[in-house]
Structures are given as C-alpha cells and as structure tokens.
PDB file of N, CA and C in Angstrom:
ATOM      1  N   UNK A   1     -19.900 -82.768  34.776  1.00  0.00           N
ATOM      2  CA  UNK A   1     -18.584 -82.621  34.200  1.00  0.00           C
ATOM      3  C   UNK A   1     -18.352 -81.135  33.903  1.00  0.00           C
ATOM      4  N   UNK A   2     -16.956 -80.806  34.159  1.00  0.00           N
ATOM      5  CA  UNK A   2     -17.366 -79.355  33.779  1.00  0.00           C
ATOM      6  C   UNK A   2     -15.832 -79.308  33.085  1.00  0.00           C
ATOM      7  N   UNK A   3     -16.095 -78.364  32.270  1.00  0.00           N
ATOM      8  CA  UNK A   3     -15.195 -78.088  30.552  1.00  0.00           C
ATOM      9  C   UNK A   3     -14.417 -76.940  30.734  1.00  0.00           C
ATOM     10  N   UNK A   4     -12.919 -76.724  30.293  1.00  0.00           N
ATOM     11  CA  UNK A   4     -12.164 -75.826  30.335  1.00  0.00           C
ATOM     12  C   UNK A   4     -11.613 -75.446  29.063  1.00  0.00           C
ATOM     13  N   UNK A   5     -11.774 -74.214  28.905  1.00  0.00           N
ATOM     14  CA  UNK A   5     -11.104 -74.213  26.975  1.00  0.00           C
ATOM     15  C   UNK A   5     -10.167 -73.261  27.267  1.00  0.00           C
ATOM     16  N   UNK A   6      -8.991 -73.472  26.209  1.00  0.00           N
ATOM     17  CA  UNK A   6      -7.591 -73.016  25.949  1.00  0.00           C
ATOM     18  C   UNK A   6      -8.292 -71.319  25.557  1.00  0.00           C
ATOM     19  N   UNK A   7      -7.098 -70.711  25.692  1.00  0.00           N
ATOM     20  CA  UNK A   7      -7.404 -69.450  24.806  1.00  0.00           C
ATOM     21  C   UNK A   7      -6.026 -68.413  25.311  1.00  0.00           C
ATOM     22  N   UNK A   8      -5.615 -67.927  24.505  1.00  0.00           N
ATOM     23  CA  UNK A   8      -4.446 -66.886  24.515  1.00  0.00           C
ATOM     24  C   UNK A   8      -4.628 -65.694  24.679  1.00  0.00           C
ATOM     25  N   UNK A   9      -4.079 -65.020  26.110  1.00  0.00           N
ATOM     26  CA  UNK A   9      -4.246 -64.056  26.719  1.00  0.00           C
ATOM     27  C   UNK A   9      -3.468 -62.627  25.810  1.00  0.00           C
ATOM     28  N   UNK A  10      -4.369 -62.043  25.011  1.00  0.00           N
ATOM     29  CA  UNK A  10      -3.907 -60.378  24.108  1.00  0.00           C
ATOM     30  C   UNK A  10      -3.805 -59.622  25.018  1.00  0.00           C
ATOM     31  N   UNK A  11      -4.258 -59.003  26.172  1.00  0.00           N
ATOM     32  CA  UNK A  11      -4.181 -58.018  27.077  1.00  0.00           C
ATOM     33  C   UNK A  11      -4.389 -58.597  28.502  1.00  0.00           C
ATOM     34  N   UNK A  12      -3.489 -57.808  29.395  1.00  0.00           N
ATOM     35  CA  UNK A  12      -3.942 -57.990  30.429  1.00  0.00           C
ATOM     36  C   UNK A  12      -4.225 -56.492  31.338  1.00  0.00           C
ATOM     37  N   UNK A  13      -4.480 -56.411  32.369  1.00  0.00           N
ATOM     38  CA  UNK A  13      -5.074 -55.179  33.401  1.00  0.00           C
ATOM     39  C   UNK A  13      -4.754 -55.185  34.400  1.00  0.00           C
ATOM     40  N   UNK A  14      -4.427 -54.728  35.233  1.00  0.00           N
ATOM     41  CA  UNK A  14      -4.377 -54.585  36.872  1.00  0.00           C
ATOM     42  C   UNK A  14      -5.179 -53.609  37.179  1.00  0.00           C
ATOM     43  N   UNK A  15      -6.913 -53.998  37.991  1.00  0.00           N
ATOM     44  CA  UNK A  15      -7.595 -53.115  38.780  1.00  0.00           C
ATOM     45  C   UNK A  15      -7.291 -52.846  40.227  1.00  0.00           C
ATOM     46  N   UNK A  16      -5.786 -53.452  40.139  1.00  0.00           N
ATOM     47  CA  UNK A  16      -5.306 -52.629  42.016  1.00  0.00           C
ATOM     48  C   UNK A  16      -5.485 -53.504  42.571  1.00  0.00           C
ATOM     49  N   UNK A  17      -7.290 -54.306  42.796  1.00  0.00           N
ATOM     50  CA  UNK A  17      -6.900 -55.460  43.585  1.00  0.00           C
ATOM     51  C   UNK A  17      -7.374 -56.384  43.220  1.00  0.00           C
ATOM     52  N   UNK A  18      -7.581 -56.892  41.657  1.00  0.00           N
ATOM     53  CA  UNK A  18      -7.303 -57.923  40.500  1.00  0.00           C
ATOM     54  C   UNK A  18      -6.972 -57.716  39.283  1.00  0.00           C
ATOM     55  N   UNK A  19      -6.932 -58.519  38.544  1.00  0.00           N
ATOM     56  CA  UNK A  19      -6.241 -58.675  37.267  1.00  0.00           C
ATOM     57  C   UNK A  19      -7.042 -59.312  36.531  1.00  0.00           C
ATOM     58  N   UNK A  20      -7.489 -58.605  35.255  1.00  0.00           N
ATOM     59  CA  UNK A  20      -8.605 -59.123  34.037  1.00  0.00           C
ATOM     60  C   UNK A  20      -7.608 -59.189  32.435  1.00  0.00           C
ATOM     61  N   UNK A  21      -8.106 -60.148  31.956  1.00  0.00           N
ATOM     62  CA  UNK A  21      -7.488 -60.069  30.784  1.00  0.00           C
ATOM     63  C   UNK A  21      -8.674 -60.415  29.496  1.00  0.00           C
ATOM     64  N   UNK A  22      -8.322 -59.942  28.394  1.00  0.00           N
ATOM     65  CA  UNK A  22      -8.805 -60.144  27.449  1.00  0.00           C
ATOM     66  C   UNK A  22      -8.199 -61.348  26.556  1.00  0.00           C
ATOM     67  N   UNK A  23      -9.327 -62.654  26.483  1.00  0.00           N
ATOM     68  CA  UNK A  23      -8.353 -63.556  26.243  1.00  0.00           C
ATOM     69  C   UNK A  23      -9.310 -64.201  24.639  1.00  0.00           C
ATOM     70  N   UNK A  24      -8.601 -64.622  23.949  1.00  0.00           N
ATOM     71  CA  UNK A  24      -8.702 -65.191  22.665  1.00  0.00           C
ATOM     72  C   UNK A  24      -9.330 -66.315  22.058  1.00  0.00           C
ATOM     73  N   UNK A  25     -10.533 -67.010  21.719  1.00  0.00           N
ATOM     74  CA  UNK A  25     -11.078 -68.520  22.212  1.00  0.00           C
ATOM     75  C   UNK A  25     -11.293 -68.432  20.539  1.00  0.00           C
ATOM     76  N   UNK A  26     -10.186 -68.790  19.292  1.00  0.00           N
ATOM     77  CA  UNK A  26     -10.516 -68.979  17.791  1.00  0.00           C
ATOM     78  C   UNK A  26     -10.510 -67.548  17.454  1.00  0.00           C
ATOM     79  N   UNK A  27     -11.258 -67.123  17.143  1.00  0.00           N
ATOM     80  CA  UNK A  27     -11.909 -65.727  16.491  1.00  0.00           C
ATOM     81  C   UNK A  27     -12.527 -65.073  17.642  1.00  0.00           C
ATOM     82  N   UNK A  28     -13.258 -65.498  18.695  1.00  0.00           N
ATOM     83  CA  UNK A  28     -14.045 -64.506  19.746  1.00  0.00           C
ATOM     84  C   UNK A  28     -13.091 -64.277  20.998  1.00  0.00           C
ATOM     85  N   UNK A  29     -13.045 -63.067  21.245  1.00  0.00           N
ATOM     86  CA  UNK A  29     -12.392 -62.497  22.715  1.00  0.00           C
ATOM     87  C   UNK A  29     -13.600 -61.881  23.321  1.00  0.00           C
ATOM     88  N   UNK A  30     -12.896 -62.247  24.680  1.00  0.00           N
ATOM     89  CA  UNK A  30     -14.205 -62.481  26.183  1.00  0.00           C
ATOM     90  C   UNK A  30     -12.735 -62.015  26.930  1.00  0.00           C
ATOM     91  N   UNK A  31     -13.605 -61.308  28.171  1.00  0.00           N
ATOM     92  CA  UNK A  31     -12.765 -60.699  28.998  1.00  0.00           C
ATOM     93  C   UNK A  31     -12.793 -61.807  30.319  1.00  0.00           C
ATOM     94  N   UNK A  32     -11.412 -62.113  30.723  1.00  0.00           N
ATOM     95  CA  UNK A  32     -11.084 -63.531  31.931  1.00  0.00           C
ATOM     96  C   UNK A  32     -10.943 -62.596  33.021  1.00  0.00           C
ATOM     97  N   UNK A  33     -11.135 -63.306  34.384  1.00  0.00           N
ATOM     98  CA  UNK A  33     -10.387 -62.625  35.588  1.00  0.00           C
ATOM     99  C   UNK A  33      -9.519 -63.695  35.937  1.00  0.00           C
ATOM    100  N   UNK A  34      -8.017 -62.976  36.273  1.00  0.00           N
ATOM    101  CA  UNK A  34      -6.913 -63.846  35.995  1.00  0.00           C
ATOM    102  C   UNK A  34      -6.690 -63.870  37.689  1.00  0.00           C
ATOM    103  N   UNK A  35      -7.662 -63.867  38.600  1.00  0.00           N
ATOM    104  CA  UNK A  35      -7.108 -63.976  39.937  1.00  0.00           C
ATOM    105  C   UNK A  35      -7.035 -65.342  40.388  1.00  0.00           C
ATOM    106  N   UNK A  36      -7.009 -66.040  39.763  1.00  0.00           N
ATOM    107  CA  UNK A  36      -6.356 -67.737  40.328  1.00  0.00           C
ATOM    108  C   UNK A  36      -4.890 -67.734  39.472  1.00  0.00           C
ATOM    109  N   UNK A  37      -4.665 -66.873  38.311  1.00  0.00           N
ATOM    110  CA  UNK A  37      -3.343 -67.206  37.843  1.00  0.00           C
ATOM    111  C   UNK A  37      -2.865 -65.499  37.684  1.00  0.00           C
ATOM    112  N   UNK A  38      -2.310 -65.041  38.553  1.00  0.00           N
ATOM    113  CA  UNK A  38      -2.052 -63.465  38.323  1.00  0.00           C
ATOM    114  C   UNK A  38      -0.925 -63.458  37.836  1.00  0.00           C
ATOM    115  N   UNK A  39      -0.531 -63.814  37.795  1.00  0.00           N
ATOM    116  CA  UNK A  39       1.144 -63.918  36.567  1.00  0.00           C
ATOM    117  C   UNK A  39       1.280 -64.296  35.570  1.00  0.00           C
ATOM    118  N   UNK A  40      -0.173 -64.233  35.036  1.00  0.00           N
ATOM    119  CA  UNK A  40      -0.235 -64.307  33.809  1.00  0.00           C
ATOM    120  C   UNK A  40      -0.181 -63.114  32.552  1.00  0.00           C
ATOM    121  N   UNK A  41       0.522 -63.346  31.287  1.00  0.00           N
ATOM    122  CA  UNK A  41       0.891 -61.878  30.954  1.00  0.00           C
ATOM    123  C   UNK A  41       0.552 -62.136  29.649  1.00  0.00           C
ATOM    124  N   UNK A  42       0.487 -61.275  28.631  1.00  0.00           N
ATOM    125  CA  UNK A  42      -0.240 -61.275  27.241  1.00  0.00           C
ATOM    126  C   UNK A  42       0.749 -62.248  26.664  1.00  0.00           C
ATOM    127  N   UNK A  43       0.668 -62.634  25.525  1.00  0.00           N
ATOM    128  CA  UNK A  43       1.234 -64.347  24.616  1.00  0.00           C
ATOM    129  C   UNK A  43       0.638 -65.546  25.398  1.00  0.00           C
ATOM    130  N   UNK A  44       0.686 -65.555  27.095  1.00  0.00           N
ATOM    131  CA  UNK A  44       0.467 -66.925  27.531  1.00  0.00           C
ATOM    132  C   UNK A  44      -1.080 -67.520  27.166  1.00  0.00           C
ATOM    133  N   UNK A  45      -0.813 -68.689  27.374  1.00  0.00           N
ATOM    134  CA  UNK A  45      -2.416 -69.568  26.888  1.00  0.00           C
ATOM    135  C   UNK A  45      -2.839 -69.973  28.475  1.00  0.00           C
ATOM    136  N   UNK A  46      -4.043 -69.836  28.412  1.00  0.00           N
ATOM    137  CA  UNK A  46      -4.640 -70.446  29.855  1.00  0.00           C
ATOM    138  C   UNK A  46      -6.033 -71.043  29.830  1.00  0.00           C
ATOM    139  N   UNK A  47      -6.479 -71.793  30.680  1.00  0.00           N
ATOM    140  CA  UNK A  47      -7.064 -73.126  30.453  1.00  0.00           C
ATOM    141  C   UNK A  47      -8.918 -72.006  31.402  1.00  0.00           C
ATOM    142  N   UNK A  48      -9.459 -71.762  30.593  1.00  0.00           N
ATOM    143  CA  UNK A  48     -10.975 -70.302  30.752  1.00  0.00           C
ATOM    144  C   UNK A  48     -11.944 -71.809  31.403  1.00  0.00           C
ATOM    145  N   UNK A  49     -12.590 -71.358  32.599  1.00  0.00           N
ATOM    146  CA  UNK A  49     -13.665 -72.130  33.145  1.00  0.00           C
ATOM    147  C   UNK A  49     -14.828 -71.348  33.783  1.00  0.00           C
ATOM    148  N   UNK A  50     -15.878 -70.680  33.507  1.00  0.00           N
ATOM    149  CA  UNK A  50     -16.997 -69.860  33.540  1.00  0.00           C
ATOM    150  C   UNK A  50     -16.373 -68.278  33.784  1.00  0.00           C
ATOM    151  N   UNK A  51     -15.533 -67.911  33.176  1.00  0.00           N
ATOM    152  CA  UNK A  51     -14.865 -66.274  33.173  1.00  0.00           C
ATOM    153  C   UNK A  51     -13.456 -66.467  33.922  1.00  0.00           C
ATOM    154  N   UNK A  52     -12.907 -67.584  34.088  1.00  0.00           N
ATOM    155  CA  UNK A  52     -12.065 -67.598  35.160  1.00  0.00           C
ATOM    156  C   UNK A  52     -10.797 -68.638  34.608  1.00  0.00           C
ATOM    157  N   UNK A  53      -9.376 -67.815  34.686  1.00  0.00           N
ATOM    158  CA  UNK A  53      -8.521 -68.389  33.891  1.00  0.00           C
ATOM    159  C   UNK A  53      -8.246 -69.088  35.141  1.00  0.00           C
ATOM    160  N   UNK A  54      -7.915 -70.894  35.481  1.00  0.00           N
ATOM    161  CA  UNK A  54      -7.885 -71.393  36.275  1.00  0.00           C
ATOM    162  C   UNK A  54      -6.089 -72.176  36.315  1.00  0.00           C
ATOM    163  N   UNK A  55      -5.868 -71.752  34.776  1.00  0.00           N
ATOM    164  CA  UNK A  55      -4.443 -72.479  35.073  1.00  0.00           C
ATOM    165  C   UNK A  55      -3.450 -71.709  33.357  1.00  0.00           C
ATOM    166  N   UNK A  56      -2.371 -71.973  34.235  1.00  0.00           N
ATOM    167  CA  UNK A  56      -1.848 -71.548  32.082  1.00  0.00           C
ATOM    168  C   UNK A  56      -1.360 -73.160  31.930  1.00  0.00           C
ATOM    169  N   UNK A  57      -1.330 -72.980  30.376  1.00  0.00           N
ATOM    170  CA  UNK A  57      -0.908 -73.987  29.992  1.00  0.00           C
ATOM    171  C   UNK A  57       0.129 -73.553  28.653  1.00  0.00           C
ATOM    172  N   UNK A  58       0.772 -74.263  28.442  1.00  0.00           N
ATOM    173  CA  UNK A  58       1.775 -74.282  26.940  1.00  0.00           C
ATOM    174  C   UNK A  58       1.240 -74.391  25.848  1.00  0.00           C
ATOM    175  N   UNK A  59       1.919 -73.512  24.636  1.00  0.00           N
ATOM    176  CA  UNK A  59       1.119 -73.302  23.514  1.00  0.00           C
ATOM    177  C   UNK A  59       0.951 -74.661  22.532  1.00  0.00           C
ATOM    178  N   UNK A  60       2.099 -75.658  23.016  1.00  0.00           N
ATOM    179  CA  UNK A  60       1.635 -77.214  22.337  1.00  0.00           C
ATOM    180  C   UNK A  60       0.103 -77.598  23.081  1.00  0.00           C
ATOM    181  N   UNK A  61      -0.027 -77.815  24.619  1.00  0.00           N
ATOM    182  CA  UNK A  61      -1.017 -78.064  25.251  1.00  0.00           C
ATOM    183  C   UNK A  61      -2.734 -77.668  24.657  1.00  0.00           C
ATOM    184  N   UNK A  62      -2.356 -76.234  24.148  1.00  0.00           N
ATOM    185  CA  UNK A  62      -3.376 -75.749  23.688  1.00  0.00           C
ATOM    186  C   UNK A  62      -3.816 -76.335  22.224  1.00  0.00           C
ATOM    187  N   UNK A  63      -2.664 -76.330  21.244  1.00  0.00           N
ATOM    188  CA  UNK A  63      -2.611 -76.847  20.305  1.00  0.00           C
ATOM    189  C   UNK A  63      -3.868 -78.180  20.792  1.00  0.00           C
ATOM    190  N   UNK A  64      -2.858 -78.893  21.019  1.00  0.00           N
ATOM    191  CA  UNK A  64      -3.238 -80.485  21.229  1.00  0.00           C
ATOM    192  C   UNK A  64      -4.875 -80.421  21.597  1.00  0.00           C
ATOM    193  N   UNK A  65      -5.119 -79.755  22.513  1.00  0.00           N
ATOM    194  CA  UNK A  65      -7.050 -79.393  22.781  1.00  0.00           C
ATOM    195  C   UNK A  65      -7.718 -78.972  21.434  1.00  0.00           C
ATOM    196  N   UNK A  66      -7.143 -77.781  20.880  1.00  0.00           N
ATOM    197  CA  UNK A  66      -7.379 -77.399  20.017  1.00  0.00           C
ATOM    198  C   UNK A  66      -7.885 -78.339  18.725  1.00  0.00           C
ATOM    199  N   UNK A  67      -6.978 -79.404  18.926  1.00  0.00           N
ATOM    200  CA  UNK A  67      -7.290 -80.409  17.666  1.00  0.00           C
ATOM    201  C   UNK A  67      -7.964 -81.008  17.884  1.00  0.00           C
ATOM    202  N   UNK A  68      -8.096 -81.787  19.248  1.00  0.00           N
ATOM    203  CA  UNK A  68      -9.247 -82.539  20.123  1.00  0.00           C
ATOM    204  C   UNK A  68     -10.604 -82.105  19.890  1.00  0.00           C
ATOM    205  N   UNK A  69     -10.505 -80.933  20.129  1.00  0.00           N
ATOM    206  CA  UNK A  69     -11.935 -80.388  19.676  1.00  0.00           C
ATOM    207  C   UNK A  69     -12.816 -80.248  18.744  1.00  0.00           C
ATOM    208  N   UNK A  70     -11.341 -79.609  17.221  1.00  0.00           N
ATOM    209  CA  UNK A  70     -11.756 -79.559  16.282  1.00  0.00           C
ATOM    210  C   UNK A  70     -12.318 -81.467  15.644  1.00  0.00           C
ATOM    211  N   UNK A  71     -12.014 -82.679  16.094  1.00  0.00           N
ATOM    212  CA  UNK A  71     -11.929 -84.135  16.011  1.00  0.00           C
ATOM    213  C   UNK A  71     -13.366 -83.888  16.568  1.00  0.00           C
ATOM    214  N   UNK A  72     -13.809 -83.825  17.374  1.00  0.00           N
ATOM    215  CA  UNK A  72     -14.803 -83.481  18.108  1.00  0.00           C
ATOM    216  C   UNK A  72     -16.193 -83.151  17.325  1.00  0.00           C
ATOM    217  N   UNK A  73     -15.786 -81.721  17.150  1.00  0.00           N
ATOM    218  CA  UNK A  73     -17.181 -81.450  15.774  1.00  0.00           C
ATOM    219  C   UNK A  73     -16.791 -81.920  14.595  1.00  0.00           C
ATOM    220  N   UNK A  74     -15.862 -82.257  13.774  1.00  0.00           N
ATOM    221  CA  UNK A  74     -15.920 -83.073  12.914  1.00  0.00           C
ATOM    222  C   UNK A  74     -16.891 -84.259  12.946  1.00  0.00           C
ATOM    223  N   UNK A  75     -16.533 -85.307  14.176  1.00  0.00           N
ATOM    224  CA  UNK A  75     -17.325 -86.225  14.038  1.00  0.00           C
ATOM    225  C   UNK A  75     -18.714 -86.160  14.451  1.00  0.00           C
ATOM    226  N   UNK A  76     -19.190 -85.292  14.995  1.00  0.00           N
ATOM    227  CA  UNK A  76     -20.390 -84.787  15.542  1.00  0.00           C
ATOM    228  C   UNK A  76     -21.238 -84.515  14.028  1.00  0.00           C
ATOM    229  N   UNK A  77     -20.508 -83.515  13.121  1.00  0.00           N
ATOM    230  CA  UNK A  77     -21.081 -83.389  11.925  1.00  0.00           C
ATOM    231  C   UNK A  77     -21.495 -84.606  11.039  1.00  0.00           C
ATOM    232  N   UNK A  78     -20.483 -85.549  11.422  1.00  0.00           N
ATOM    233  CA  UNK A  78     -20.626 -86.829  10.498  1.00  0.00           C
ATOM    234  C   UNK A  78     -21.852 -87.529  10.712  1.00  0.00           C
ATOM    235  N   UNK A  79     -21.658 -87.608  11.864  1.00  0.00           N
ATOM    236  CA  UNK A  79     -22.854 -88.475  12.868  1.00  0.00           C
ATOM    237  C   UNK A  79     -24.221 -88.680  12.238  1.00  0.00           C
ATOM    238  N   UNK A  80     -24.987 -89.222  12.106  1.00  0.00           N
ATOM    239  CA  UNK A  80     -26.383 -89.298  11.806  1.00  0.00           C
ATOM    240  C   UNK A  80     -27.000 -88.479  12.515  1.00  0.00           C
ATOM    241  N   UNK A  81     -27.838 -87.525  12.423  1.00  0.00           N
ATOM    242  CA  UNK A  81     -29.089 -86.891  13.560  1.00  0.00           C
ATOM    243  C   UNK A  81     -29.991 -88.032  13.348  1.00  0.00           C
ATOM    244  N   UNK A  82     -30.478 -88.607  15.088  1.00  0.00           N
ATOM    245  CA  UNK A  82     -31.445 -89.189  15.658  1.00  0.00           C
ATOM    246  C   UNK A  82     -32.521 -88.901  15.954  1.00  0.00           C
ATOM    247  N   UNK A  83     -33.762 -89.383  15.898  1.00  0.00           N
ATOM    248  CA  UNK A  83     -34.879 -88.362  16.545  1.00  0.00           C
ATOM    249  C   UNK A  83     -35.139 -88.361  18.123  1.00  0.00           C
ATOM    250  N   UNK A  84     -35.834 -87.050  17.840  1.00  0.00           N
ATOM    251  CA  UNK A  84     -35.505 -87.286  19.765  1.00  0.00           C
ATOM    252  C   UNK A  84     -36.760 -87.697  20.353  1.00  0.00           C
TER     253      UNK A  84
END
C-alpha cells in the first residue's frame, strides 16, 4: 500500500528544467519536486508521495485527511500495546 500526505506548498522554484517546492506537512517543511504537477504555485495543497507532489488537491480535501489522520493516532494511542 503506499501513502500520500497533504501538505501546502510556501515556495516554489524553477531550475529551468524542473520545478521544486518547499512544501508544509503540520510544523515540518521538506523540499517536493513538483514535476508531475508543474502548475503548482505557493497557497496550493498537494497530495507528497516519496519527494514527489503527485496531484493538488483543495484545502477542504486536505482538511478532511488531515482529520483522518489526526482520528488515526488518536485511536492508536488509545489502543492497548500488545506483546510482540
């Protein structure tokens, strides 16, 4: 299975013959290469899959993950630890 997380693009770059952006994931920024979505421009949210912004998405969209996730480790915390 492989996992895509939201994150909001603060900067973007043109190296001539791609485009990197510095994109936003909570509190930590990691630098994306935006060459599957090059029209992507600083405010937009886009969907990060191993350094690689693969799609934008809308800032409800993100939201909505956003909460998913946070539901996510919530209940993870709740959980009993099992032995392994």
């Amino acid at each position: 299975m492989c996992l895509a997380i939201p994150g909001k693009v603060v900067e973007a770059t043109d190296l001539g013959f791609s485009r990197i952006a510095k994109v936003q994931f909570g509190g930590i920024t990691r630098q994306v290469s935006l060459d599957f979505v090059p029209e992507t421009q600083p405010g937009d949210y886009v969907l990060v899959h191993v350094g690689f912004a693969i799609s934008r998405i809308s800032p409800e969209e993100a939201e909505r993950t956003y909460e998913l996730l946070r539901q996510i480790q919530e209940a993870d915390e709740l959980a009993p630890e099992e032995p392994l």
